[in-house]
Protein backbone atom coordinates (compact mmCIF):
# COMPACT_ATOMS: atom_id res chain seq x y z
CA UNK A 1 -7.81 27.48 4.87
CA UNK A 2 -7.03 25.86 8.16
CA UNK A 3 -3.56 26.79 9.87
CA UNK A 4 -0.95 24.57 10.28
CA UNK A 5 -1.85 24.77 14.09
CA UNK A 6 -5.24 23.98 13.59
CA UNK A 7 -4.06 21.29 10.80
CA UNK A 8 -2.03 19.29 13.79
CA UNK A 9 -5.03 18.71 15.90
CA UNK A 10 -5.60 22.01 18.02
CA UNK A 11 -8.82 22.84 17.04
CA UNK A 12 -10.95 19.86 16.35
CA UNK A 13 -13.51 19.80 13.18
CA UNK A 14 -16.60 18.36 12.09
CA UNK A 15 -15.89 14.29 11.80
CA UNK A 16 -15.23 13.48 8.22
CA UNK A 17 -18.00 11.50 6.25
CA UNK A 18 -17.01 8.45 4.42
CA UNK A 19 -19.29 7.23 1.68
CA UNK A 20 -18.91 3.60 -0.97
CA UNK A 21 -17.23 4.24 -4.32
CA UNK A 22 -20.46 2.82 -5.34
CA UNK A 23 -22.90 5.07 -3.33
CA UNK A 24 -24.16 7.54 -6.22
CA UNK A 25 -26.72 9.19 -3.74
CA UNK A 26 -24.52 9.44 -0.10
CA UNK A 27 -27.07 7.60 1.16
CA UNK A 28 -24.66 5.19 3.68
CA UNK A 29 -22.85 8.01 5.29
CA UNK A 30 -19.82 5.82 7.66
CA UNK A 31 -17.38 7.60 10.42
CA UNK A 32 -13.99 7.32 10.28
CA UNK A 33 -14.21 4.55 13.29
CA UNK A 34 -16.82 2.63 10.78
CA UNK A 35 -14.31 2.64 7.99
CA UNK A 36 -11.55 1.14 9.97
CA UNK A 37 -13.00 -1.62 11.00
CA UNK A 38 -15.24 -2.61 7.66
CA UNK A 39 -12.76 -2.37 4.78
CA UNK A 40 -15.28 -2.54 2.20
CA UNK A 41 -18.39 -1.08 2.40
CA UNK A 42 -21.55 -3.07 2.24
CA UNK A 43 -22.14 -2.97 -1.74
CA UNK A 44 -19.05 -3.80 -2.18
CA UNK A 45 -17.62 -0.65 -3.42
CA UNK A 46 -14.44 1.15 -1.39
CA UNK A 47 -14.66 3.94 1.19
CA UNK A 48 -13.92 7.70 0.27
CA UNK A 49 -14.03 10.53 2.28
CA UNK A 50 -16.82 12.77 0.91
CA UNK A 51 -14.42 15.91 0.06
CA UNK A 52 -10.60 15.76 -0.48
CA UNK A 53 -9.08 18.24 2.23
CA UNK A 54 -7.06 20.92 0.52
CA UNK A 55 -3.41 22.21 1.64
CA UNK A 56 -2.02 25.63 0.55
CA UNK A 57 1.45 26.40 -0.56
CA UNK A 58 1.15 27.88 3.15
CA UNK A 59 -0.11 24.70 4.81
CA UNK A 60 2.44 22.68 3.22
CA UNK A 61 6.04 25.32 3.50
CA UNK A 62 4.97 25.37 7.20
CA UNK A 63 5.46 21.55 7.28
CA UNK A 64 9.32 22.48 6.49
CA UNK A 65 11.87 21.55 9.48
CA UNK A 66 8.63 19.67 10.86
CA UNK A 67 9.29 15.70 12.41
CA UNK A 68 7.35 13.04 10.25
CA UNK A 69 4.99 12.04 13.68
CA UNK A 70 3.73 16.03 13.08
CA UNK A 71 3.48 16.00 9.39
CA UNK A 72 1.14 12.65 9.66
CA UNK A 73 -0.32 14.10 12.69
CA UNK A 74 -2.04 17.03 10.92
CA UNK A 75 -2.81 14.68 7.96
CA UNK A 76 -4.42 12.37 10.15
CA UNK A 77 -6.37 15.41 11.69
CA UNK A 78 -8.27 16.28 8.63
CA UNK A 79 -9.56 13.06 7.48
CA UNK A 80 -10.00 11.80 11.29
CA UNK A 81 -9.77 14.51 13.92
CA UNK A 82 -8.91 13.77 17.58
CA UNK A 83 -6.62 10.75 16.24
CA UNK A 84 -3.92 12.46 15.19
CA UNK A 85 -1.89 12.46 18.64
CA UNK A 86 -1.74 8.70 17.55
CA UNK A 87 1.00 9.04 15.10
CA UNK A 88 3.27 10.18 17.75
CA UNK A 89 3.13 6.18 19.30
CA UNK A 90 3.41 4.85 15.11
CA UNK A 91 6.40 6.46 14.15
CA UNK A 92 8.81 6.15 16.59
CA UNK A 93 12.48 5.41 17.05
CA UNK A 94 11.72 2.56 18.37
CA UNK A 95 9.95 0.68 15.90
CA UNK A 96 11.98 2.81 13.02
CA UNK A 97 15.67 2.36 12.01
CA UNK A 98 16.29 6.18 11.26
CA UNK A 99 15.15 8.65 12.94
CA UNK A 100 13.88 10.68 9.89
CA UNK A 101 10.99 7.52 9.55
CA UNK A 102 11.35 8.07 5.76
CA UNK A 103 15.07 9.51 4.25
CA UNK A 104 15.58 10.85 1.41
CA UNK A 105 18.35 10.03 -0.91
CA UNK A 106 19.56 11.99 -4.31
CA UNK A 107 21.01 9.76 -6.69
CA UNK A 108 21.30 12.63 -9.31
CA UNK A 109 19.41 15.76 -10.13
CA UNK A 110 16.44 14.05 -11.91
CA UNK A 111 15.87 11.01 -9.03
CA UNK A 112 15.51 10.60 -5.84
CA UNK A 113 15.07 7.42 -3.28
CA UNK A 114 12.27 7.63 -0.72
CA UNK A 115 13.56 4.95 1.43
CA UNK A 116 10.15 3.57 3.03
CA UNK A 117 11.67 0.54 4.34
CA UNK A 118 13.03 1.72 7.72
CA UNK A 119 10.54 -0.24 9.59
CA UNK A 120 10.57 -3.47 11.66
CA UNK A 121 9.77 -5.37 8.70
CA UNK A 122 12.08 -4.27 6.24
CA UNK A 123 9.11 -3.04 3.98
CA UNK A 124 7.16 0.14 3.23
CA UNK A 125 4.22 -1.70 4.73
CA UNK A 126 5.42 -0.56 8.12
CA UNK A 127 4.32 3.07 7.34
CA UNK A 128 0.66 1.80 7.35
CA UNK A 129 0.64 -0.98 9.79
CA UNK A 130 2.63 0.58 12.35
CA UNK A 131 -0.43 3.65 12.50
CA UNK A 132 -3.22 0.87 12.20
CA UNK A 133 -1.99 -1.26 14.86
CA UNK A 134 -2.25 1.97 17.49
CA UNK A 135 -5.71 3.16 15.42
CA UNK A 136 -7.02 -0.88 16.27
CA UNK A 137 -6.22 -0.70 19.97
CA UNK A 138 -6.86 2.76 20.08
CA UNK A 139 -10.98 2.11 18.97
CA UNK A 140 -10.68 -0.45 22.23
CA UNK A 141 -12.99 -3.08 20.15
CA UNK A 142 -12.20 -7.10 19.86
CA UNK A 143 -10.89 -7.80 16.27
CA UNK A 144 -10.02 -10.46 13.93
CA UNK A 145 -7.88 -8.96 11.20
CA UNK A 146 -8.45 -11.20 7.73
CA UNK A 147 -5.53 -9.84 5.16
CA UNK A 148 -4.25 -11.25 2.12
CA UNK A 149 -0.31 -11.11 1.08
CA UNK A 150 1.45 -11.56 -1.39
CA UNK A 151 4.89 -10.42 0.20
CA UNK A 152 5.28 -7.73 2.69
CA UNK A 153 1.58 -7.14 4.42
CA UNK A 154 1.26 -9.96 5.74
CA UNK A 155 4.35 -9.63 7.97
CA UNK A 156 3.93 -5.50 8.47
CA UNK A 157 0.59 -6.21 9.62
CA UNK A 158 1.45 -9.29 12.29
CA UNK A 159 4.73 -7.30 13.96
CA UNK A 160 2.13 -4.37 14.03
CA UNK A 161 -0.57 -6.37 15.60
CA UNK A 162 0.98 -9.12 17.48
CA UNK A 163 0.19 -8.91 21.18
CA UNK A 164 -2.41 -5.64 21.28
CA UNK A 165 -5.03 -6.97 23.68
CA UNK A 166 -8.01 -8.09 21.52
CA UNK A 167 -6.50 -8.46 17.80
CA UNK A 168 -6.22 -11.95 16.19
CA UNK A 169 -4.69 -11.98 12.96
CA UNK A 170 -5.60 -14.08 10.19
CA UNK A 171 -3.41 -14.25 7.07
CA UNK A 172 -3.71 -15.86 3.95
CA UNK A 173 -0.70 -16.01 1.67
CA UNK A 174 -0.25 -17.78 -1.57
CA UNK A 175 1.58 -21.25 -1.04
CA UNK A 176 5.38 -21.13 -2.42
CA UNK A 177 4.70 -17.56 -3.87
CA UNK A 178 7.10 -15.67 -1.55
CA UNK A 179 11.08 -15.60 -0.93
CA UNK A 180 12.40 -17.58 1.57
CA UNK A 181 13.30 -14.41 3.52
CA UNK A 182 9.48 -13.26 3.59
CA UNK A 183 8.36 -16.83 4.68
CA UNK A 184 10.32 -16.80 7.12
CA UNK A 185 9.15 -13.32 8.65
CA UNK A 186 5.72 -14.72 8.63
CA UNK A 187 5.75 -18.16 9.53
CA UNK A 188 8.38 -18.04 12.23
CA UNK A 189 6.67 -15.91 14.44
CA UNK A 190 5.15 -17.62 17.23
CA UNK A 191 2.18 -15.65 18.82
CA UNK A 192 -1.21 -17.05 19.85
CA UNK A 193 -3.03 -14.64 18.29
CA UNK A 194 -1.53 -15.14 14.66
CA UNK A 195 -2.06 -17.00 12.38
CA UNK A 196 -0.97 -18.17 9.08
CA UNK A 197 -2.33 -19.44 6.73
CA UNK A 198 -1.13 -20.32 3.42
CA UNK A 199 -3.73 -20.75 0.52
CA UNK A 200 -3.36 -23.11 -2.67
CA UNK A 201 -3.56 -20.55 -5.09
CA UNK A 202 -2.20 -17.10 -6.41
CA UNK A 203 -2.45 -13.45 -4.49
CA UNK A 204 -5.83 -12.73 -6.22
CA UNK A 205 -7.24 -15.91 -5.19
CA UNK A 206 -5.98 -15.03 -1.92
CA UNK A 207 -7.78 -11.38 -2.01
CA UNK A 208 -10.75 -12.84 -3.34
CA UNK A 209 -11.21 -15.37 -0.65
CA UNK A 210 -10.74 -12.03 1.89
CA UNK A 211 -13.57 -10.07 -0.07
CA UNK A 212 -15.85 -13.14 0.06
CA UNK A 213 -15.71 -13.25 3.95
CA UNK A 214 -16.22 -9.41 4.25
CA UNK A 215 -19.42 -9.53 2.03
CA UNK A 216 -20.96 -12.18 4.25
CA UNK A 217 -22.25 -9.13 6.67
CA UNK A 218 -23.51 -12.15 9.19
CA UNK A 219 -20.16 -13.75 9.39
CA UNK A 220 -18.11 -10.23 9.35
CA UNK A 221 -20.13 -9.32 12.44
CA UNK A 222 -20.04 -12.43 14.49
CA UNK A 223 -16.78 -12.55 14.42
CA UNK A 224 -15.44 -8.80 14.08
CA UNK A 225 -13.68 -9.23 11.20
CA UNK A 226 -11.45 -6.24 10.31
CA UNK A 227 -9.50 -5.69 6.98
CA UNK A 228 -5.60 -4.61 6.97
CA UNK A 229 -5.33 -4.60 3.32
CA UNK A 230 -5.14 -1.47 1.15
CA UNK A 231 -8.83 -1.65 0.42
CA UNK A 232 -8.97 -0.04 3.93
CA UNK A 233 -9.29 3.71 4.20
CA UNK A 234 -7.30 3.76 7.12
CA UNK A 235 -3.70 2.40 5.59
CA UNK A 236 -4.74 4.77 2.48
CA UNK A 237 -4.58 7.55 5.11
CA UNK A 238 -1.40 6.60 6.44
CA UNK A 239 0.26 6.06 2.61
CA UNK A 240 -0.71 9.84 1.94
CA UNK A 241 1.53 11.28 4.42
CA UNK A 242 4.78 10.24 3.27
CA UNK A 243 3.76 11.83 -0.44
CA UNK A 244 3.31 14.95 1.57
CA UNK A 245 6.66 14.45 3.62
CA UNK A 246 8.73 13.64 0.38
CA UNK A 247 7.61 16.46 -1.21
CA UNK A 248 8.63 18.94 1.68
CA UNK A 249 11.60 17.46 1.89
CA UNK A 250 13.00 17.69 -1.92
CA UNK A 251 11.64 21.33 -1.84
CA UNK A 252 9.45 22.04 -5.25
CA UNK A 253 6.92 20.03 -7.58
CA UNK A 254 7.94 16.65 -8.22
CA UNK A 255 7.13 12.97 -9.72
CA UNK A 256 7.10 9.95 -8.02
CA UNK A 257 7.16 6.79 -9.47
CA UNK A 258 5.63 3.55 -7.81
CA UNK A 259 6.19 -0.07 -7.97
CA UNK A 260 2.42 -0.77 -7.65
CA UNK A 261 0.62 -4.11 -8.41
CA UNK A 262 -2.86 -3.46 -6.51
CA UNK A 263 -3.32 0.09 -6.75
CA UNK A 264 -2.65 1.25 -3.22
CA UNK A 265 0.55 2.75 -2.55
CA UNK A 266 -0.03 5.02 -5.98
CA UNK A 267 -3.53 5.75 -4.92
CA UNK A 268 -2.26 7.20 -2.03
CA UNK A 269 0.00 9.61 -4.51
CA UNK A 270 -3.19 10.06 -6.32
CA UNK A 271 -5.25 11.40 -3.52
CA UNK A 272 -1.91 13.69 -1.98
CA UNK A 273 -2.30 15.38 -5.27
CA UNK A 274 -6.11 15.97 -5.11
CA UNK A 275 -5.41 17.88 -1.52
CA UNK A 276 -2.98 20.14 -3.36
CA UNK A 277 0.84 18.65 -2.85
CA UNK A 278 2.53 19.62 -6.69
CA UNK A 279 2.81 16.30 -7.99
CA UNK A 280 3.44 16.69 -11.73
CA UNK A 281 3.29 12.86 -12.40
CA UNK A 282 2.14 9.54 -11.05
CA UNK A 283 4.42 6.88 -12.31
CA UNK A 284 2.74 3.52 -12.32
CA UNK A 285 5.24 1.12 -12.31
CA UNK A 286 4.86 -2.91 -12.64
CA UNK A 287 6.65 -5.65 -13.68
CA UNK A 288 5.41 -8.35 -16.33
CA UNK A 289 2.10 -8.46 -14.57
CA UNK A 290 1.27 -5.20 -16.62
CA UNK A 291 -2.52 -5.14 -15.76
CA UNK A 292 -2.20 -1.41 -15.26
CA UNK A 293 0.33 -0.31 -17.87
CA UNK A 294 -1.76 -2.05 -20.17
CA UNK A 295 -4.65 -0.01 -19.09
CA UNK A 296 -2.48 3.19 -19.12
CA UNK A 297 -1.55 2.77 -22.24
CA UNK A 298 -4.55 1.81 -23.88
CA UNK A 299 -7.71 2.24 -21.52
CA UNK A 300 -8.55 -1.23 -21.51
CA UNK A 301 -8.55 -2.50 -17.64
CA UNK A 302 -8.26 -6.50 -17.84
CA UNK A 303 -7.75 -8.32 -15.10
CA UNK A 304 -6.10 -11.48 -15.55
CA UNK A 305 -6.83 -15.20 -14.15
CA UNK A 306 -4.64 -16.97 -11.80
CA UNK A 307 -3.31 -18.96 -14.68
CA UNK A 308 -2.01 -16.29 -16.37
CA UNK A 309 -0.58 -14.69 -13.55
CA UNK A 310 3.31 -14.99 -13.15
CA UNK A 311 5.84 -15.63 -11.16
CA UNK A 312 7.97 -13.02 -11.03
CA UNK A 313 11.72 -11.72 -9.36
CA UNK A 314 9.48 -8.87 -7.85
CA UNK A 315 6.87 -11.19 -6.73
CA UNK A 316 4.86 -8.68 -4.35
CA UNK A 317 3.56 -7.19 -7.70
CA UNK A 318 2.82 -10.39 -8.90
CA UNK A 319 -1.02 -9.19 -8.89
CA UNK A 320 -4.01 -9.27 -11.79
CA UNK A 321 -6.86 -7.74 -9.84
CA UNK A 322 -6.11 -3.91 -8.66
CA UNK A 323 -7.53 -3.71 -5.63
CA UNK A 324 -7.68 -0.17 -5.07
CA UNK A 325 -8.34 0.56 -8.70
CA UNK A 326 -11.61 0.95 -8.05
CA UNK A 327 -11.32 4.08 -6.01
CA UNK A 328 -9.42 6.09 -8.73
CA UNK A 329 -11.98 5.48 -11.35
CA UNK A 330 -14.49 7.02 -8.78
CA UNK A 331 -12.79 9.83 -9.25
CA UNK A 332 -12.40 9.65 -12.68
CA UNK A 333 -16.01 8.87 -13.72
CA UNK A 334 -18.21 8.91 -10.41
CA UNK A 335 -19.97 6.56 -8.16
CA UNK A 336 -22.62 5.68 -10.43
CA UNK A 337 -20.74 4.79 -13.36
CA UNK A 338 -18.21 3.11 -11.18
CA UNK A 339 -21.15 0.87 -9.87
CA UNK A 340 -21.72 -0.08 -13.29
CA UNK A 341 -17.98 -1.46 -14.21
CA UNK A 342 -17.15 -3.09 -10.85
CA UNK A 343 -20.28 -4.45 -9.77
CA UNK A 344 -19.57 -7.78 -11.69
CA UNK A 345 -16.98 -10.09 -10.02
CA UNK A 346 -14.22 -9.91 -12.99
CA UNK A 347 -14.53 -6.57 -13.97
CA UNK A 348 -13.35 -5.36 -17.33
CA UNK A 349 -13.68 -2.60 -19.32
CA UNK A 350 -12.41 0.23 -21.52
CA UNK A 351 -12.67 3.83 -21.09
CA UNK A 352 -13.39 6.94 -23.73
CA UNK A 353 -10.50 8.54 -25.37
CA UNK A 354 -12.03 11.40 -23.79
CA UNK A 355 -11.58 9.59 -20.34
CA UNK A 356 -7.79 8.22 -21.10
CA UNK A 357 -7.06 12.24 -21.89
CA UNK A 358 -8.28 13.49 -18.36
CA UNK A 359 -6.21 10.32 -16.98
CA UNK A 360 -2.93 11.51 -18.55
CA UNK A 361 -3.45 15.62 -18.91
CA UNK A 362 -5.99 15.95 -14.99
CA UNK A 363 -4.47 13.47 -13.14
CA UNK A 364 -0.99 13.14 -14.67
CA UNK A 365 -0.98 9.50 -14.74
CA UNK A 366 2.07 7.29 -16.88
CA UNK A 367 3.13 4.25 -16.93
CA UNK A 368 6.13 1.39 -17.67
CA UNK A 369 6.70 -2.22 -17.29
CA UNK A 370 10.39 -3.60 -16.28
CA UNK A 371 11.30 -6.71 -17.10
CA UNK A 372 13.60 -9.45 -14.91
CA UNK A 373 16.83 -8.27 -17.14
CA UNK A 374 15.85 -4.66 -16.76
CA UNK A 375 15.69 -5.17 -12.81
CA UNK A 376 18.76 -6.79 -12.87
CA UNK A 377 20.37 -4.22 -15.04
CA UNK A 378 19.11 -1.82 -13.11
CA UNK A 379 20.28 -2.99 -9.39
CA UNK A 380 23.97 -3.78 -10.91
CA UNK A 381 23.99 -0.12 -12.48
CA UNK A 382 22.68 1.87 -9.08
CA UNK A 383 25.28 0.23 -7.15
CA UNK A 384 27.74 -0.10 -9.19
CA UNK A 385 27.49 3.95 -10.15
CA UNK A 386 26.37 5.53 -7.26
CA UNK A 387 26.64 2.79 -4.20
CA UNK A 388 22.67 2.52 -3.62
CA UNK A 389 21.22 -1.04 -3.32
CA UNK A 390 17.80 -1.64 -3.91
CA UNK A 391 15.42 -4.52 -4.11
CA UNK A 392 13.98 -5.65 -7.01
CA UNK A 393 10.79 -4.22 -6.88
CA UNK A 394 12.20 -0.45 -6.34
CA UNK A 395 14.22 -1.78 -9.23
CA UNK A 396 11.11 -1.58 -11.49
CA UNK A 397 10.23 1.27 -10.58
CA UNK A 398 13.81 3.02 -11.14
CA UNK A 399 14.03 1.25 -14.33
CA UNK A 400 10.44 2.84 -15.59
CA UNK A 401 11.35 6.18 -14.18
CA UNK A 402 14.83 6.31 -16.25
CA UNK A 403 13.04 5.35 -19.26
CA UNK A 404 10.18 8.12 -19.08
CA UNK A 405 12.69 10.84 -18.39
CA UNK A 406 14.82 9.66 -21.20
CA UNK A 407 12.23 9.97 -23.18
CA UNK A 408 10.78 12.81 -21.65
CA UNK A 409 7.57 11.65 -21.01
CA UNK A 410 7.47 12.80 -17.55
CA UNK A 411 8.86 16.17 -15.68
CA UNK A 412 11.88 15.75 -13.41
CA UNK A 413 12.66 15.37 -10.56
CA UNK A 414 11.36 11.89 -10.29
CA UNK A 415 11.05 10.06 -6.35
CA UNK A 416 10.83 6.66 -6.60
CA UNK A 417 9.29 5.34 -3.69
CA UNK A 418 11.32 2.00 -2.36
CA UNK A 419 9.22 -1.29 -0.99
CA UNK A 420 11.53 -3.12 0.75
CA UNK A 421 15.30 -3.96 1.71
CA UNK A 422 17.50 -5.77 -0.25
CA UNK A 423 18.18 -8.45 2.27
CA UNK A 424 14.26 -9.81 1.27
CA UNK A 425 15.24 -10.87 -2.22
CA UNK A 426 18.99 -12.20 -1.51
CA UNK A 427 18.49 -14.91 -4.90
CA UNK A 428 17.89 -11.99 -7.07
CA UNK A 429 20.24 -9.26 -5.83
CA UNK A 430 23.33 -12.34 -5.70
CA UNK A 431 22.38 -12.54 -9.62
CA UNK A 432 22.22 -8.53 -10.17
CA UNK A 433 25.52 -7.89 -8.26
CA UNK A 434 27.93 -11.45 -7.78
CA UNK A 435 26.92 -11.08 -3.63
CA UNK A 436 24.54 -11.44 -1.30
CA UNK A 437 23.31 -8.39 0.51
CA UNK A 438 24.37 -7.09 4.08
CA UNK A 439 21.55 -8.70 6.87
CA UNK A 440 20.78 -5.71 9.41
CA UNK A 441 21.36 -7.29 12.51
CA UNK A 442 17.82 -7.31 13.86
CA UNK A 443 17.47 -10.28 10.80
CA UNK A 444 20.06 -12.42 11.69
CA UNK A 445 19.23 -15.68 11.78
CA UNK A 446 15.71 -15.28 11.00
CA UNK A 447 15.72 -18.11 8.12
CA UNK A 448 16.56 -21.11 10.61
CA UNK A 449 13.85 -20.87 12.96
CA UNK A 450 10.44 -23.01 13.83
CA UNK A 451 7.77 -22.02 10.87
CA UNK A 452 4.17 -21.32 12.28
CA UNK A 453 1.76 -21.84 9.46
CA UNK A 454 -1.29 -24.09 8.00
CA UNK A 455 -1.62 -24.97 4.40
CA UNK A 456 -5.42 -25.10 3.08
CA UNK A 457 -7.35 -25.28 -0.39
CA UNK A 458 -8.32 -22.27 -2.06
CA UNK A 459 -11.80 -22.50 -0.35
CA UNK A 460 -13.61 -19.64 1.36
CA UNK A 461 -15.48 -21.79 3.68
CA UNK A 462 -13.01 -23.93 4.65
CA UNK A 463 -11.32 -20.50 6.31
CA UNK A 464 -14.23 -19.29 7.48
CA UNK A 465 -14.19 -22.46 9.21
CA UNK A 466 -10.80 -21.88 10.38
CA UNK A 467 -11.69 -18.72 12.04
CA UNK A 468 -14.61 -19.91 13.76
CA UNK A 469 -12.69 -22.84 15.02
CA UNK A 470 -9.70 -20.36 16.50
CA UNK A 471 -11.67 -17.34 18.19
CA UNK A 472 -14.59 -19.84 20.33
């Protein structure tokens, strides 16, 4: 096992191969540098690295008293060595509110807060962004960034990207879909190299318009299009560290549960746990979008259409089509299998009782769906009881949490892992409480300025088009 030393970058290692969820045989072997830039791999599939790096009790009591820049420095070591040093320019006072990056707050023995939100967007986004925008401008190549939002990316990823020499950004959002608060993060910043573009349609019509560009390999390469979504290995990467860091930090095993609509920020949980870090549970957490309780509960995965996906008080989980789904049941079943139940465009399937066992007993995965009275409930209770205000969305997952530890369905203590301020979801925390919530200063104001943005039809070409027209 690799020393902590050696862990943080001072002896470099073989380069990590990456390979396609789909890739039974390794045959497309991809760098680290390949990875960033693609997002999805050419059949379609997601990238993994071909072994999960393992930390000791060792590797990880030696991360005590440690910064978070050197935690996700050696993190960043093992799946991409020699880019390490860059977390040191991510997480930084400057671009962070505390200077912890992530606190840690103990609302009672059995739960904890792992306030993710300290960024310059107000959302746990940051944590990713912030360490792609240095890993983009790092690699030195001209990029146009394609993303879909459906809250809080689309905003971490343009503060993260806006004026780094060569980086447009292109980002589709779904038309009326977001608070006013996360508009107006978006759409009133006025860059030349961002752009915004707001889609007639849902989130998943929104991500499916993003996949539909990256599969057109002649398109992708003319015109350097890079992904910023969680279907990229690279935000993944960053995700894992703070799983790592929490853990340290409360001292012995723990849960944590997630607010999680695509997959991502839990699938970063997921693989921490693979490397080692004692993670007894993995609480999936949504809100009436239940696409992955659903499965959790019952092994049926069944995505939903646009139609039937709703509008929600914790609309960044407003999402029918898990993303980074897809990479867990690699894990679960294998590449070739995997090829089998995503290769259509609307996957669905069920899995073996068999399957659904290693799910819940191997991986330790759980689940719960919160409601717009339980997230309510729940906000009025935590700061009414103990002073903490949360957003909705860390609402749901609270709410879950609470439930599977009164029932005991899950080992304490429980982090649940906050998305976002407050101040993003004013409407619903004025309902949950009888006031609005406190602005931080560096948001004043933001709601009353010029809005940057273009409204198109849910139409792949016609943004194709768009892009064309804006990087000649």
């Amino acid at each position: 096992m690799k020393s902590v030393a050696e862990l943080a970058g001072t002896v470099r290692f073989v380069p990590m191969k990456y390979f396609s969820t789909r890739d039974a045989q390794h045959t497309s072997p991809a760098s680290f540098d390949d990875v960033l830039i693609r997002g999805l791999a050419p059949d379609g599939g997601l990238y993994l690295p071909e072994e999960y790096p393992q930390l000791s009790s060792e590797d990880l009591a030696a991360f005590a008293g440690k910064s978070y820049p050197d935690v996700a420095e050696a993190i960043i070591e093992l799946f991409a060595p020699g880019k390490g040093h860059l977390a040191h320019r991510a997480y930084t006072s400057t671009a962070f509110s505390s200077p912890e990056i992530v606190p840690l707050t103990k609302v009672t023995d059995d739960l904890y807060i792992g306030h993710l939100s300290e960024g310059p967007t107000a959302a746990f986004k940051d944590m990713a962004m912030q360490l792609l925008g240095v890993l983009f401008e790092d690699s030195g190549k001209e990029m146009n960034i394609l993303g879909a939002t459906s809250g809080d990316t689309g905003s971490s990823a343009e503060y993260a990207m806006r004026g780094r020499a060569g980086i447009r950004v292109f980002m589709l959002t779904p038309k009326g879909r977001m608070t006013p608060f996360q508009q107006a993060q978006m759409f009133s910043l006025d860059d030349p190299n961002i752009y915004n573009i707001a889609v007639d349609g849902v989130f998943d019509d929104c991500q499916d318009i993003v996949k539909a560009v990256s599969a057109d390999a002649e398109f992708k390469e003319k015109y350097h299009i890079g992904a910023v979504n969680s279907i990229n290995w690279a935000r993944l990467l960053a995700q894992v560290v703070y799983y790592v860091w929490l853990y340290v930090q409360v001292g012995k095993p723990v849960s944590f549960s997630v607010p999680t609509g695509n997959f991502g920020d839990i699938c970063a949980g997921h693989i921490a746990c693979q490397m080692g870090v004692p993670i007894k549970n993995l609480i999936v957490s949504t809100n009436e979008n239940d696409v992955l309780h659903e499965f959790f509960t019952t092994g049926t995965y069944r995505p939903r259409s646009a139609a039937e996906t709703l509008a929600t008080s914790s609309p960044s989980m407003d999402i029918s089509k898990a993303s980074n789904f897809e990479r867990f049941i690699h894990d679960l079943v294998g590449a070739e299998r995997t090829a089998e139940l995503f290769g259509s465009n609307a996957p669905s399937f069920t899995l073996t009782a068999e399957e659904m066992e290693r799910v819940h007993e191997e991986f330790g995965f759980v689940s719960g769906s919160s409601t717009h009275a339980d997230r309510l409930a729940t906000i009025a209770a935590l700061h009414r009881d103990h002073g903490q205000l949360i957003d909705p969305h860390t609402a749901d997952g609270v709410h879950v949490a609470q439930t599977l530890l009164a029932d005991r369905a899950v080992e304490a203590p429980v982090v649940c892992l906050e998305t976002a301020l407050p101040v993003k979801f004013a409407e619903t925390i004025r309902e949950a409480i009888g006031e609005d919530p406190v602005v931080p200063e560096r948001f004043a104001d933001i709601e009353t300025g010029e809005r940057y943005v273009t409204d198109m039809p849910n139409d792949t070409e016609a943004v194709k088009k768009f892009i064309a027209d804006h990087v000649q």
